[in-house]
Protein backbone atom coordinates (compact mmCIF):
# COMPACT_ATOMS: atom_id res chain seq x y z
CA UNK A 1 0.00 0.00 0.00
CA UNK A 2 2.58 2.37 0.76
CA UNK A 3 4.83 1.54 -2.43
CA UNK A 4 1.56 2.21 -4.16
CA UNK A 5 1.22 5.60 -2.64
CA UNK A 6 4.86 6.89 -2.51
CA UNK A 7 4.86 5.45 -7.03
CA UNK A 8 1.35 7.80 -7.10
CA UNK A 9 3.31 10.48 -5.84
CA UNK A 10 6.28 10.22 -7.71
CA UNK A 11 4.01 10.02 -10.35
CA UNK A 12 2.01 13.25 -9.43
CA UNK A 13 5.46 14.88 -9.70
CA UNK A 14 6.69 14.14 -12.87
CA UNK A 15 3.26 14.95 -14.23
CA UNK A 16 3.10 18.19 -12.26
CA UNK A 17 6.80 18.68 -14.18
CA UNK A 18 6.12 17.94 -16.96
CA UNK A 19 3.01 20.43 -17.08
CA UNK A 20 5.56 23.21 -15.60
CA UNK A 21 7.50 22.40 -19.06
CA UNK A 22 4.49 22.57 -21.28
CA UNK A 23 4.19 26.25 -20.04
CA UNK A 24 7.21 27.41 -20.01
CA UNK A 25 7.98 26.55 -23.83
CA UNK A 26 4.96 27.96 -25.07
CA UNK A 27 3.20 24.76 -25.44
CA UNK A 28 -0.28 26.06 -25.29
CA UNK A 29 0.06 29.11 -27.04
CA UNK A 30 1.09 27.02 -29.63
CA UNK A 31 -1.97 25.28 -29.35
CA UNK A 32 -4.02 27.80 -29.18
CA UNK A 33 -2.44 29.48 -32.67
CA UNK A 34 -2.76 26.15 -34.53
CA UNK A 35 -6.64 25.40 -33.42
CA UNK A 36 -7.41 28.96 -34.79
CA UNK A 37 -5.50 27.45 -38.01
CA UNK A 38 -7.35 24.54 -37.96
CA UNK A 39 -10.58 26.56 -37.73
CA UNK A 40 -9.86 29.15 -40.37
CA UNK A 41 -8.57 26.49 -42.65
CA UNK A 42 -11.61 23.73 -42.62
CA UNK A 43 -13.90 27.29 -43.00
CA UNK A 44 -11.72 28.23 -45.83
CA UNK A 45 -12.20 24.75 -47.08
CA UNK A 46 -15.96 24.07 -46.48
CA UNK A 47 -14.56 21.65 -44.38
CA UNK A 48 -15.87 20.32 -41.32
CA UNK A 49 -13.60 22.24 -38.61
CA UNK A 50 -15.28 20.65 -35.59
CA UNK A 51 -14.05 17.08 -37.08
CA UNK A 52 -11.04 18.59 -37.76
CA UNK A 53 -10.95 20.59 -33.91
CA UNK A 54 -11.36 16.60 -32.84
CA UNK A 55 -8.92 15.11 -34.41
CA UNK A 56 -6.51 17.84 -33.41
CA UNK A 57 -7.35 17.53 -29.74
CA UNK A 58 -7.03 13.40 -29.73
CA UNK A 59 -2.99 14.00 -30.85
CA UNK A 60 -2.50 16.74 -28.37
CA UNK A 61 -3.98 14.51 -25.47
CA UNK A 62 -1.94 11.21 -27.10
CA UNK A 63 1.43 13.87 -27.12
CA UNK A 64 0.35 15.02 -23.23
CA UNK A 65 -0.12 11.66 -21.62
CA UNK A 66 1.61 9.02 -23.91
CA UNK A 67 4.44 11.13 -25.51
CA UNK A 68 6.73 7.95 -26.26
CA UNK A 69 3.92 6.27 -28.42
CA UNK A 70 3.26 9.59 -29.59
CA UNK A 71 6.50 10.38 -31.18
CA UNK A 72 6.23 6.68 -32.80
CA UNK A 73 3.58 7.34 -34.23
CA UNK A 74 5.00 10.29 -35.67
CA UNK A 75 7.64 9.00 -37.08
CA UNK A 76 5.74 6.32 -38.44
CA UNK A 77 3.40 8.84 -40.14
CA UNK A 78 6.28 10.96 -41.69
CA UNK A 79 6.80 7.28 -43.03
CA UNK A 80 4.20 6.88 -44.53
CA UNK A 81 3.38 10.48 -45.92
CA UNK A 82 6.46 9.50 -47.93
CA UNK A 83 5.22 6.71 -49.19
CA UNK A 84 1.93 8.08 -50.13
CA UNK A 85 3.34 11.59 -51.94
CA UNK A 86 6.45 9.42 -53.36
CA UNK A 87 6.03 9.48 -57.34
CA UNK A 88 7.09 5.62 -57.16
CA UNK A 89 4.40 2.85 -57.60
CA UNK A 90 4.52 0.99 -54.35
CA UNK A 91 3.08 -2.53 -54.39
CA UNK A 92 3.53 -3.30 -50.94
CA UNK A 93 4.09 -0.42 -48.53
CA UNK A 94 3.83 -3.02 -45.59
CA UNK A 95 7.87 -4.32 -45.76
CA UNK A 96 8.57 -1.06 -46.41
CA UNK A 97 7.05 0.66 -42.83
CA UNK A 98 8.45 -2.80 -40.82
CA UNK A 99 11.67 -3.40 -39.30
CA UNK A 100 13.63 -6.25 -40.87
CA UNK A 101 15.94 -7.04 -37.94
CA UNK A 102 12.80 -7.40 -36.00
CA UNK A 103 11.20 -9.66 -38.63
CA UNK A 104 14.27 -11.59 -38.82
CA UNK A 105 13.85 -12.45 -34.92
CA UNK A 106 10.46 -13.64 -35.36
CA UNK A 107 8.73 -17.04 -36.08
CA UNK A 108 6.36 -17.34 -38.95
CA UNK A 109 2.92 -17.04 -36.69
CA UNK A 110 4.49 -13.88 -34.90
CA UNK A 111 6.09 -12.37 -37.87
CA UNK A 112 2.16 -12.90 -39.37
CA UNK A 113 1.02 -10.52 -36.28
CA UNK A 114 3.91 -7.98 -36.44
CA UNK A 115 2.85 -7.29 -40.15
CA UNK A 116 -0.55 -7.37 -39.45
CA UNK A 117 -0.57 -4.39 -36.93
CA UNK A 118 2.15 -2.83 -39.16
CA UNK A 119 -0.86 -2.93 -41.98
CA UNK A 120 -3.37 -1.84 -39.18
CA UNK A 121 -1.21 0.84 -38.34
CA UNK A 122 -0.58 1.85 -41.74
CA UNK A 123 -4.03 2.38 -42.78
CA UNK A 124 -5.01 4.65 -39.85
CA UNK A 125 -2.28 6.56 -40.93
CA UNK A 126 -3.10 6.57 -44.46
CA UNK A 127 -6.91 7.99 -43.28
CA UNK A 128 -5.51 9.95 -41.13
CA UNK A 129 -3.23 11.52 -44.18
CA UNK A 130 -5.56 11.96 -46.08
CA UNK A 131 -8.29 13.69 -43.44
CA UNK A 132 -5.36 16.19 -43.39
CA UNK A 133 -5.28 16.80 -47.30
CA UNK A 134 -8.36 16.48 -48.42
């Protein structure tokens, strides 16, 4: 009970840090300024800037509270932007996103699951892509 208490803590802390950080690098400003982007933008579009407002505010929460996956994802997306925008014809986009060491480590059945989430993963990106450039 106590270990559970004194981790809570320790976890109140870094939280309470890393909210101290957000603010003093502008972090909600920022926010602010690209949400009134967002808005003029989808207007300027006839887009839908309340779909747009949502999508905006599920990566900012995802960045706040699970920055490691968040990056990762990131980088995954700038991935697959590249792929998408890429003048190349791309048959299979798949081995191109996964990591071939990794798939080298792997039996058959797991290597089946790590390039089935890498296709799952993939195709929310690719909506996601092109919700942003539509």
């Amino acid at each position: 009970m106590k270990k559970e208490l004194r981790d809570d803590n320790q976890n109140m802390k870094q939280y309470a840090k890393d909210a101290k950080k957000r603010m003093s690098v502008g972090f909600w400003e920022e926010y602010r300024e690209y949400r009134d982007h967002i808005k003029k933008s989808a207007a300027s579009d006839g887009r839908n800037a309340e779909t747009a407002l949502a999508h905006h505010k599920k990566l900012v929460t995802q960045k706040i509270y699970d920055y490691e996956n968040y990056i990762l994802d990131e980088e995954f997306y700038k991935k697959v932007c590249e792929i998408i925008e890429s003048d190349e014809v791309i048959t299979n986009p798949i081995i191109l996103l996964a990591d071939k060491l990794r798939m080298e480590e792997l039996g058959e059945s797991q290597m089946q699951a790590y390039l089935l989430s890498i296709a799952n993963r993939y195709e929310k990106m690719r909506v996601r892509y092109y919700k942003e450039h539509s």
